[in-house]
Protein backbone atom coordinates (compact mmCIF):
# COMPACT_ATOMS: atom_id res chain seq x y z
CA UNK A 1 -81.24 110.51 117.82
CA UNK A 2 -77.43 110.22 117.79
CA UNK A 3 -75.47 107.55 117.58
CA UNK A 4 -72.28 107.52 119.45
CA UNK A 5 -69.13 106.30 119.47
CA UNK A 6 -68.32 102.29 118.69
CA UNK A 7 -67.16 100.12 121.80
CA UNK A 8 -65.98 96.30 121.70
CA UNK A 9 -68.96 94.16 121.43
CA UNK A 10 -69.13 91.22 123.09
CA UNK A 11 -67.79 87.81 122.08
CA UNK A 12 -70.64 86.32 122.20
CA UNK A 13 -74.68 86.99 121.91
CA UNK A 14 -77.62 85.22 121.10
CA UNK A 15 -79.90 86.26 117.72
CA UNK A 16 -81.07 89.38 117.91
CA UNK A 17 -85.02 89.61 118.14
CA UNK A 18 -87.53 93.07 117.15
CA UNK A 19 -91.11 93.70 118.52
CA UNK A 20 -93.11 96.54 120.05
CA UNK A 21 -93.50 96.93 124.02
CA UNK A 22 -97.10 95.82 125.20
CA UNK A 23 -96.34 96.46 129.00
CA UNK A 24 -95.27 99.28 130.65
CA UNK A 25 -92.58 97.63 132.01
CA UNK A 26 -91.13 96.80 128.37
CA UNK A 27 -91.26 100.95 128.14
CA UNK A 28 -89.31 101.27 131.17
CA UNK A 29 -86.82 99.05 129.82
CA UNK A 30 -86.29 100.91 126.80
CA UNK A 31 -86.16 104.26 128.69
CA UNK A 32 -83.43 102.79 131.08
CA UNK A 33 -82.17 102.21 128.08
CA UNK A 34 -82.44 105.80 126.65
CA UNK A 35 -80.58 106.71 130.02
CA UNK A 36 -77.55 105.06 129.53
CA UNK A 37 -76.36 106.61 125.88
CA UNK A 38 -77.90 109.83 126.36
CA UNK A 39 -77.09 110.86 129.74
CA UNK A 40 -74.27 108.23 131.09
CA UNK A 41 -72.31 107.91 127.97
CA UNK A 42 -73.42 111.45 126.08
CA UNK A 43 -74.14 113.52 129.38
CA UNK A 44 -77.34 114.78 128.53
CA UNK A 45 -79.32 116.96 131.33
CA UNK A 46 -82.66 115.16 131.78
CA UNK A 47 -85.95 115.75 134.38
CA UNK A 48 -85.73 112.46 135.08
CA UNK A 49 -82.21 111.95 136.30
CA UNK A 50 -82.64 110.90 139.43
CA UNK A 51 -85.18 107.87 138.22
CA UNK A 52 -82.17 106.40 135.89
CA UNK A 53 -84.29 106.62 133.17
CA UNK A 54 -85.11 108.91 130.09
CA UNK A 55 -89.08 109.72 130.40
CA UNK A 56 -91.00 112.63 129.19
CA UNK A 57 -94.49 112.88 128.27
CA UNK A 58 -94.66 111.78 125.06
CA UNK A 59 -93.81 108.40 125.78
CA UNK A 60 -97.40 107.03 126.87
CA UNK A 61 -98.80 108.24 123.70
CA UNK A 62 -95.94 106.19 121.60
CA UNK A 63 -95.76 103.04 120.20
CA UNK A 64 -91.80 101.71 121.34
CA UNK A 65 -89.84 99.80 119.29
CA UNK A 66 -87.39 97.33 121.05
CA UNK A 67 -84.83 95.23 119.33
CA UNK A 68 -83.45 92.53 122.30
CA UNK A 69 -80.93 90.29 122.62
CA UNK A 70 -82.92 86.95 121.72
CA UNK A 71 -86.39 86.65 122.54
CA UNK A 72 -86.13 87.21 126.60
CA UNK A 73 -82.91 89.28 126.58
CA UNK A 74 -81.86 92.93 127.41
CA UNK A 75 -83.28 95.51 125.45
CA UNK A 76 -80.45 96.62 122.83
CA UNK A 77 -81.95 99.09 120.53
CA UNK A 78 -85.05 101.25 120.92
CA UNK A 79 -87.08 103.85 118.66
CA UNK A 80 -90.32 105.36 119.44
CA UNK A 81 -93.25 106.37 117.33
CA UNK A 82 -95.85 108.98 117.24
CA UNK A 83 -99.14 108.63 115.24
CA UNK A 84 -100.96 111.63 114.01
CA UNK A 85 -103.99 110.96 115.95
CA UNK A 86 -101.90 110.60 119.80
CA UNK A 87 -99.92 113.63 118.85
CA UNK A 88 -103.76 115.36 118.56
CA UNK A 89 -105.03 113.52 122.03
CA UNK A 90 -101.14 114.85 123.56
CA UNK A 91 -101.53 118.69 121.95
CA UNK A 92 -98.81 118.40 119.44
CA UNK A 93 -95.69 116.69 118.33
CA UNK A 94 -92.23 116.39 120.03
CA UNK A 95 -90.78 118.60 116.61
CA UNK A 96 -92.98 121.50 117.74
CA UNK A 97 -90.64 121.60 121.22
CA UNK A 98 -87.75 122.39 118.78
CA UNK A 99 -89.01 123.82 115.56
CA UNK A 100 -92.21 125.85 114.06
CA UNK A 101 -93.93 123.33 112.35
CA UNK A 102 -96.67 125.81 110.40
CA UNK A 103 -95.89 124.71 107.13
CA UNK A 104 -96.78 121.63 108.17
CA UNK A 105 -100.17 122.15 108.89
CA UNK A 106 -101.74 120.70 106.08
CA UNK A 107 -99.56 117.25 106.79
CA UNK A 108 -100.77 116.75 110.14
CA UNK A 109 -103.35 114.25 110.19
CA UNK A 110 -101.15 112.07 107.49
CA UNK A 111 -97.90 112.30 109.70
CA UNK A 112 -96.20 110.07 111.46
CA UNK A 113 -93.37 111.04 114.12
CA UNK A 114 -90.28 108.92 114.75
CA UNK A 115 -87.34 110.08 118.03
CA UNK A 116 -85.27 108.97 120.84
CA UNK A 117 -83.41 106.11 118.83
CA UNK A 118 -80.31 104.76 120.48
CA UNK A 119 -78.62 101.68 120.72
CA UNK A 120 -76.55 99.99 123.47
CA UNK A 121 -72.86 100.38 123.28
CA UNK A 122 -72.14 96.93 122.85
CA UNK A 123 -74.73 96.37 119.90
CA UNK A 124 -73.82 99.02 117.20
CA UNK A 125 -73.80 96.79 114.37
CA UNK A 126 -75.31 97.13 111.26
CA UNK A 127 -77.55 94.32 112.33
CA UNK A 128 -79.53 95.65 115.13
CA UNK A 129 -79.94 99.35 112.88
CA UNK A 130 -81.36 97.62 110.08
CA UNK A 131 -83.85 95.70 112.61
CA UNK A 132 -85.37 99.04 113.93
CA UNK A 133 -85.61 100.41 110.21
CA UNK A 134 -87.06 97.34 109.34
CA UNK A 135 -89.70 97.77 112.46
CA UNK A 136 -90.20 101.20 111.56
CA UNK A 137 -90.57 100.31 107.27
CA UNK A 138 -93.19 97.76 108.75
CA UNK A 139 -95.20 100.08 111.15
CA UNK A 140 -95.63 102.71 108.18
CA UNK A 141 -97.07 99.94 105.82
CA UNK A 142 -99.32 98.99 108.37
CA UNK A 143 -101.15 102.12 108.61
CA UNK A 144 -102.27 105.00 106.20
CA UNK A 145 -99.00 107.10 106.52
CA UNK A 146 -98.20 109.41 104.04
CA UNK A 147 -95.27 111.11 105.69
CA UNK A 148 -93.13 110.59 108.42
CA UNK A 149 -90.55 113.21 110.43
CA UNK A 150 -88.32 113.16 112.93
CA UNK A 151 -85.54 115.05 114.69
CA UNK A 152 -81.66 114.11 113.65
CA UNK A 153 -78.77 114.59 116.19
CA UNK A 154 -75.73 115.58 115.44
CA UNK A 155 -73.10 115.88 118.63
CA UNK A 156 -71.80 119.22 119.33
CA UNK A 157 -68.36 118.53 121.28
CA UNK A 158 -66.79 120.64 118.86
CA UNK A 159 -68.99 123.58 119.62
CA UNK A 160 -70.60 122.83 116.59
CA UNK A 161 -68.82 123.20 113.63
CA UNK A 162 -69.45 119.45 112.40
CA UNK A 163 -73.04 120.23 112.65
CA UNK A 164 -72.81 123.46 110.88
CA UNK A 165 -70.15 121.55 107.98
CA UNK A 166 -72.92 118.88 107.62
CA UNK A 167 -76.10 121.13 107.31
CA UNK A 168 -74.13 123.06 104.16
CA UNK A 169 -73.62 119.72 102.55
CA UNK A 170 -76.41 118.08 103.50
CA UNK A 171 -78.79 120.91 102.22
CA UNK A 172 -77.27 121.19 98.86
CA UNK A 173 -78.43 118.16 97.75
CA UNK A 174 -81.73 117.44 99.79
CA UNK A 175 -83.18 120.41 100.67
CA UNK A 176 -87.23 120.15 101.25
CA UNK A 177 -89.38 122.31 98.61
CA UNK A 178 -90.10 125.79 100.10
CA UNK A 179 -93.53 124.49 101.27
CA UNK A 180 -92.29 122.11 103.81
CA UNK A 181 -89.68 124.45 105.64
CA UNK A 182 -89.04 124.56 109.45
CA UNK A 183 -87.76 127.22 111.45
CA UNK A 184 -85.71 126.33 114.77
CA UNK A 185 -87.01 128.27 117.66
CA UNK A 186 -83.43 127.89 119.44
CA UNK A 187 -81.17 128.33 115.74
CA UNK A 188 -77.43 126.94 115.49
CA UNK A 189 -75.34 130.44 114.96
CA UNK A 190 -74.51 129.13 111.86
CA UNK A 191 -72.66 132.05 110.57
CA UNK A 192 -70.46 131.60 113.77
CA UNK A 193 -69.76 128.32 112.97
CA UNK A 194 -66.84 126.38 110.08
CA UNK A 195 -69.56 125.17 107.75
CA UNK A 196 -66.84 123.65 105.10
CA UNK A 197 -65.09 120.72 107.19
CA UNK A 198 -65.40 117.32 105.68
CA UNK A 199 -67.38 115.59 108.21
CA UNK A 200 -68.70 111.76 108.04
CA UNK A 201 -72.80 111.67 107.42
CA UNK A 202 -74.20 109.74 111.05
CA UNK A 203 -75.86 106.45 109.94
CA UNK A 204 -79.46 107.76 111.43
CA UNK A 205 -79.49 110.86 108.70
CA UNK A 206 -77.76 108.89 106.08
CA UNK A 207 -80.62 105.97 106.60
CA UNK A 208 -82.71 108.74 106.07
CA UNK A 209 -81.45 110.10 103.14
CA UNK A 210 -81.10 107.13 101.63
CA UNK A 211 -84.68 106.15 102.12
CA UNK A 212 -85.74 109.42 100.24
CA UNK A 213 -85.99 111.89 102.89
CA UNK A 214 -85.76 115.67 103.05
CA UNK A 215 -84.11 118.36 105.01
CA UNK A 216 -86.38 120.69 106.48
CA UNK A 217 -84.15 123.81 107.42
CA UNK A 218 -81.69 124.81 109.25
CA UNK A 219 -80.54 123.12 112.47
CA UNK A 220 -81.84 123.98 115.96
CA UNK A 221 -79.87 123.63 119.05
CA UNK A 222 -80.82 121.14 122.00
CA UNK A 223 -79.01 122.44 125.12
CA UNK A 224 -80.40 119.64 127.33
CA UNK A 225 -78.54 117.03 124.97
CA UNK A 226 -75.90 119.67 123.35
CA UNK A 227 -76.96 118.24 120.27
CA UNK A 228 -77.54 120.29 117.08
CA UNK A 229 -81.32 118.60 115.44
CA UNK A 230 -82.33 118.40 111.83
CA UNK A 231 -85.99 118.15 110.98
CA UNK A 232 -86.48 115.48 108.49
CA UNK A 233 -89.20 114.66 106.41
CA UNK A 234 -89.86 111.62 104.27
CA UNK A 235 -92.81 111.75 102.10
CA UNK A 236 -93.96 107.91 101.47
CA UNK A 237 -94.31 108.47 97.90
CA UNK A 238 -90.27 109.37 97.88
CA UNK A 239 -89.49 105.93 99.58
CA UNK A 240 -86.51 104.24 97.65
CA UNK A 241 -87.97 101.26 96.98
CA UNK A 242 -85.16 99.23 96.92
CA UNK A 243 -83.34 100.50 99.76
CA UNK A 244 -86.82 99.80 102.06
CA UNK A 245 -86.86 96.26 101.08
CA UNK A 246 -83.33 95.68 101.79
CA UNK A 247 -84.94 96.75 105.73
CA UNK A 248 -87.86 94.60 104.80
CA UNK A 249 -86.35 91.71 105.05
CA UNK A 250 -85.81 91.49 108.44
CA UNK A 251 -87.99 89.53 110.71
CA UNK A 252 -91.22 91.95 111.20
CA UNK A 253 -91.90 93.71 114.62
CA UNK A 254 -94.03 91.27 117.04
């Protein structure tokens, strides 16, 4: 998901630690966490409002990553995971909500799904974004993963003209092959939209790039989070090599 804007860290903080929740109370923490950037600080319109939390019903069938501050700490950074086989046992894939995934049919049972990242305010450093990366690198060599897509934010407070910019340059250069194309079920008007300003890459889809992935299409709107989403799709083989073991070296998820 997006990352927003930078805001003073604090002066001082113990080591940063990584792991995956085992409780459900670990969960909760990283959905209270979800609640502060995307609807407190972003103003996203979610069911669960009223709970101070981000939930939806994907997240008992995901594994949650959870970077803290030290080992006991508040939960700083958060990313959540979706295996092929829970995404069978739960009737599909959070993608499908936003885009037709048909092409992807013959991918399915070698996918894995990655959403909802966000970090706390106070913590976006490069530091805690290479730990979840790092998690994430680690989780796909631990299983038989041959793919793995997600959904990209972009933020729309300019209407979405930055989204629209970034999609034209974006897809020039890593555009999927025809055979892995998505179509958004709620499109950006792109032909509405300034599709030539010069707009900064956000660090989520330029980790992504960077590690090898594609672009699967054009973007799809999310009203709920007036975000504009890119489907993303990084086939393992593609994996820059040396770009995942500058992740790898990070202390492994526990």
């Amino acid at each position: 998901m997006l990352e927003p804007r930078k805001h003073a860290r604090p002066q001082q903080r113990k080591a940063l630690s990584l792991h995956l929740a085992s409780t459900p109370g670990e969960i909760r923490e990283a959905q209270r966490l979800r609640y502060k950037v995307f609807a407190e600080e972003m103003g996203a319109r979610l069911a669960s409002r009223n709970e101070g939390i981000d939930r939806d019903i994907f997240d008992p069938y995901c594994e949650h990553l959870l970077v803290r501050e030290g080992d006991a700490g508040e939960v700083v950074g958060t990313y959540r995971i979706l295996t092929s086989a829970q995404a069978k046992r739960l009737g599909g894939f959070y993608s499908e909500e936003e885009f037709d995934l048909t092409r992807f049919g013959p991918l399915r049972d070698r996918l894995l799904e990655v959403g909802r990242s966000c970090v706390h305010p106070d913590y976006r450093s490069g530091a805690t974004i290479a730990l979840l990366w790092s998690g994430l690198c680690r989780f796909i060599q631990s299983g038989n993963y041959e793919y793995v897509m997600g959904c990209a934010s972009i933020g729309m407070a300019d209407g979405g003209h930055a989204a629209a910019s970034l999609y034209n340059s974006i897809g020039r250069t890593a555009m999927s092959p025809v055979e892995y194309r998505v179509f958004p079920r709620c499109a950006l008007p792109l032909e509405a939209l300034d599709q030539g300003r010069d707009c900064a890459v956000p660090p989520l889809i330029k980790g992504y790039l960077r590690l090898g992935a594609f672009v699967c299409g054009a973007p799809a709107w999310d009203p709920d989070f007036n975000t504009a989403d890119l489907l993303m799709l990084l086939p393992i083989a593609n994996l820059n090599g040396r770009y995942a073991r500058h992740f790898l070296k990070n202390d492994p998820p526990r």
